[in-house]
C-alpha atoms as a PDB file:
ATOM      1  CA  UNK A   1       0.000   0.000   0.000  1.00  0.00           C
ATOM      2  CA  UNK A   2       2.585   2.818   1.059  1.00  0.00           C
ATOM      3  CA  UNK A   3       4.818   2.042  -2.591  1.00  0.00           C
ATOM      4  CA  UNK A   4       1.355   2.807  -4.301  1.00  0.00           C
ATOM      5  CA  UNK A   5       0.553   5.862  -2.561  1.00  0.00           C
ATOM      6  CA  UNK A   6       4.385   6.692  -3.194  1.00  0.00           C
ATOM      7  CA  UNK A   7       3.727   5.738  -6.987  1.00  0.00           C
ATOM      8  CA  UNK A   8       1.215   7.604  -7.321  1.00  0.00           C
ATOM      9  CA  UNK A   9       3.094  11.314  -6.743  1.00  0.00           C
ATOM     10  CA  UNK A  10       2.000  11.343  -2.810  1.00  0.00           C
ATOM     11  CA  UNK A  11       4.369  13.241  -1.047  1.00  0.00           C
ATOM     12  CA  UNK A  12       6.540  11.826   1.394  1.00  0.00           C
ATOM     13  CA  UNK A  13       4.690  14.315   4.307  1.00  0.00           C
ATOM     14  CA  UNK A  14       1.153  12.640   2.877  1.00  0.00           C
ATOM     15  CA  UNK A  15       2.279   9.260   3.318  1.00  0.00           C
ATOM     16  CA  UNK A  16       3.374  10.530   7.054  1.00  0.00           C
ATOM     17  CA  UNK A  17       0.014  11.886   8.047  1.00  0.00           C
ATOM     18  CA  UNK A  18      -1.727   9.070   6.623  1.00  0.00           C
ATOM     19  CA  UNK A  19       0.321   7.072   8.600  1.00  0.00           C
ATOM     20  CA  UNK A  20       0.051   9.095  11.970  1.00  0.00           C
ATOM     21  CA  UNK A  21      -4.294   9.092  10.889  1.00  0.00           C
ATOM     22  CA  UNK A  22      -3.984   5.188  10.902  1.00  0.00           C
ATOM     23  CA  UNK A  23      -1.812   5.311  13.877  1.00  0.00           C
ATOM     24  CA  UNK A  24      -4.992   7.370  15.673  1.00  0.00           C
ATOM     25  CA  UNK A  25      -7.732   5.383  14.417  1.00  0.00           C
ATOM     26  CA  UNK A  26      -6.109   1.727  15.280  1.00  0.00           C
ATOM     27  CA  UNK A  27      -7.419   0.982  18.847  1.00  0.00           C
ATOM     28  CA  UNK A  28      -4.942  -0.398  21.574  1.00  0.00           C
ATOM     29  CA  UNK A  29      -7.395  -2.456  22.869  1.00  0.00           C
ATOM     30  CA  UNK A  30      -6.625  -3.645  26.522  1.00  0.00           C
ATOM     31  CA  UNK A  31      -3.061  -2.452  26.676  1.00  0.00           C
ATOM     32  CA  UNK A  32      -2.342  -0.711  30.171  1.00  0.00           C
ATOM     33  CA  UNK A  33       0.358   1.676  30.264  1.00  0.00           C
ATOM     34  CA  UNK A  34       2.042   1.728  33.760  1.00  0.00           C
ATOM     35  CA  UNK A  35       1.150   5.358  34.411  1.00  0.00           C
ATOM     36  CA  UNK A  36      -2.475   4.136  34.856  1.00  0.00           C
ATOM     37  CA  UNK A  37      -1.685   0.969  37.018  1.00  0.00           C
ATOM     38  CA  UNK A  38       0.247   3.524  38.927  1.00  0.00           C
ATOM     39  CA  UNK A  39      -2.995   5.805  39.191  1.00  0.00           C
ATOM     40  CA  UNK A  40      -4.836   3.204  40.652  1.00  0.00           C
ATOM     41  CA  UNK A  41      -2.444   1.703  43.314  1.00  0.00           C
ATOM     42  CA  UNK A  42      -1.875   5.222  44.496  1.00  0.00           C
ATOM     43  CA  UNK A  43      -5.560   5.977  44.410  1.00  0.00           C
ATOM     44  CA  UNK A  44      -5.985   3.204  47.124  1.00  0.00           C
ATOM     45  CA  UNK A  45      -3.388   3.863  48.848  1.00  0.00           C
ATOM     46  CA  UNK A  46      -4.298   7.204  49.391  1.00  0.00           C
ATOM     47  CA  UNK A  47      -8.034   5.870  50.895  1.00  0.00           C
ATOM     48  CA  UNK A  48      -6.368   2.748  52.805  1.00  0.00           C
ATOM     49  CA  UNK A  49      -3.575   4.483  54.661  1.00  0.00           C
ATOM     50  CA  UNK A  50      -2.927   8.499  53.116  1.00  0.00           C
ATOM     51  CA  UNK A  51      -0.313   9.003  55.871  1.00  0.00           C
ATOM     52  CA  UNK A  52       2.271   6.687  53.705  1.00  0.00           C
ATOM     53  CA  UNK A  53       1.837   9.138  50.825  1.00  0.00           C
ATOM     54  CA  UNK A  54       4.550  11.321  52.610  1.00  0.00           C
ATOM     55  CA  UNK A  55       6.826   8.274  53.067  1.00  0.00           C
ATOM     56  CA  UNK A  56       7.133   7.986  48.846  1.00  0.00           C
ATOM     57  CA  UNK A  57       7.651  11.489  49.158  1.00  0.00           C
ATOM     58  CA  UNK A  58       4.409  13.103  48.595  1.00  0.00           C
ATOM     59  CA  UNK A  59       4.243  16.818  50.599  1.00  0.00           C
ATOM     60  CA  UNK A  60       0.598  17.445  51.831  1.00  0.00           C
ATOM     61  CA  UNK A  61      -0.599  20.848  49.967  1.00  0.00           C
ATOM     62  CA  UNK A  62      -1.914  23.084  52.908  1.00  0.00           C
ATOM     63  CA  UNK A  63      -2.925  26.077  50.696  1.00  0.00           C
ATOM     64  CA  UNK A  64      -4.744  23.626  48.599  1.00  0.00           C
ATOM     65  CA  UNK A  65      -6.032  21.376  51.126  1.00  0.00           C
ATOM     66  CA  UNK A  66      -9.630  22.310  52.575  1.00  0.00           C
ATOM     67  CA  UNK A  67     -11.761  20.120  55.107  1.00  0.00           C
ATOM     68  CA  UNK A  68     -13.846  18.582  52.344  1.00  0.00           C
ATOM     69  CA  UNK A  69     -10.561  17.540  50.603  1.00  0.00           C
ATOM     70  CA  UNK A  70      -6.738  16.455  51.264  1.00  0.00           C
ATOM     71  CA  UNK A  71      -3.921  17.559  48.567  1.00  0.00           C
ATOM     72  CA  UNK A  72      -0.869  15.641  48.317  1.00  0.00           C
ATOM     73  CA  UNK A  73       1.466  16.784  45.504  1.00  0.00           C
ATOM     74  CA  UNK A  74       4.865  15.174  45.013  1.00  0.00           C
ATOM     75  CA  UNK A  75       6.808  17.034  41.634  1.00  0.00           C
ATOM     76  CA  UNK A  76       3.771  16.987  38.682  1.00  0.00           C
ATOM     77  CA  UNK A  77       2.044  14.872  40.646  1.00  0.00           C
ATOM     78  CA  UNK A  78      -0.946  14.830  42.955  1.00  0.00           C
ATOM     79  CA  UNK A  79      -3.175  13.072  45.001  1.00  0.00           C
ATOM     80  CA  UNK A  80      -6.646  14.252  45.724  1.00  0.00           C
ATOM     81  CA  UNK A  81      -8.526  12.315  48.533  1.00  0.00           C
ATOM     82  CA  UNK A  82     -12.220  13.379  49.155  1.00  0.00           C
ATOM     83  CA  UNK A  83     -13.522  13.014  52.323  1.00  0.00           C
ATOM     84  CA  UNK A  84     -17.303  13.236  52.293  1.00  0.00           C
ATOM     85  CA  UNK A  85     -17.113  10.842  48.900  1.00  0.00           C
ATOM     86  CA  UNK A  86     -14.605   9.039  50.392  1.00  0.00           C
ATOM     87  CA  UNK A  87     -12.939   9.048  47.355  1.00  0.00           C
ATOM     88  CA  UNK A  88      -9.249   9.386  45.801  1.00  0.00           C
ATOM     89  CA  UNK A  89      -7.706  11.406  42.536  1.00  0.00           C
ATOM     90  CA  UNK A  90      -4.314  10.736  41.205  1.00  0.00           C
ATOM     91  CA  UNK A  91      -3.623  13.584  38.659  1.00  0.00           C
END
């Protein structure tokens, strides 16, 4: 298929978009990158014990913190926990 396109006076930047288009539209059906394994194990960590956050090195966000919700942030990273939901963010 590509040496057709190519044949047929495509340039080299049309073949690469159709590429990248086929790249987009091809599902990755079940594959789990780490980042969202990660996600979840610190989401329940965070509502099973949210005081070991600060041992991985997580800082707990005062400014951002209110009494409805906690704020971890370690780098990029942060942790969310919701009190009254009793629920747990990783963003």
């Amino acid at each position: 298929m590509l040496i057709s396109v190519l044949e047929n006076g495509l340039s080299i930047r049309k073949v690469a978009d159709l590429l990248t288009w086929y790249k987009k539209i091809i599902p990755t059906l079940g594959v789990e990158t780490p980042d969202a394994q990660l996600q979840r194990d610190l989401e329940r960590l965070a509502l099973s014990a949210p005081h070991v956050l600060a041992d991985l090195g997580f800082e707990q966000d005062l400014k951002a913190s209110t009494s409805e919700k906690a704020v971890w942030r370690r780098g990029t990273h942060s942790v969310i926990i919701y009190s009254p939901k009793h629920a747990a963010a990783f963003v």
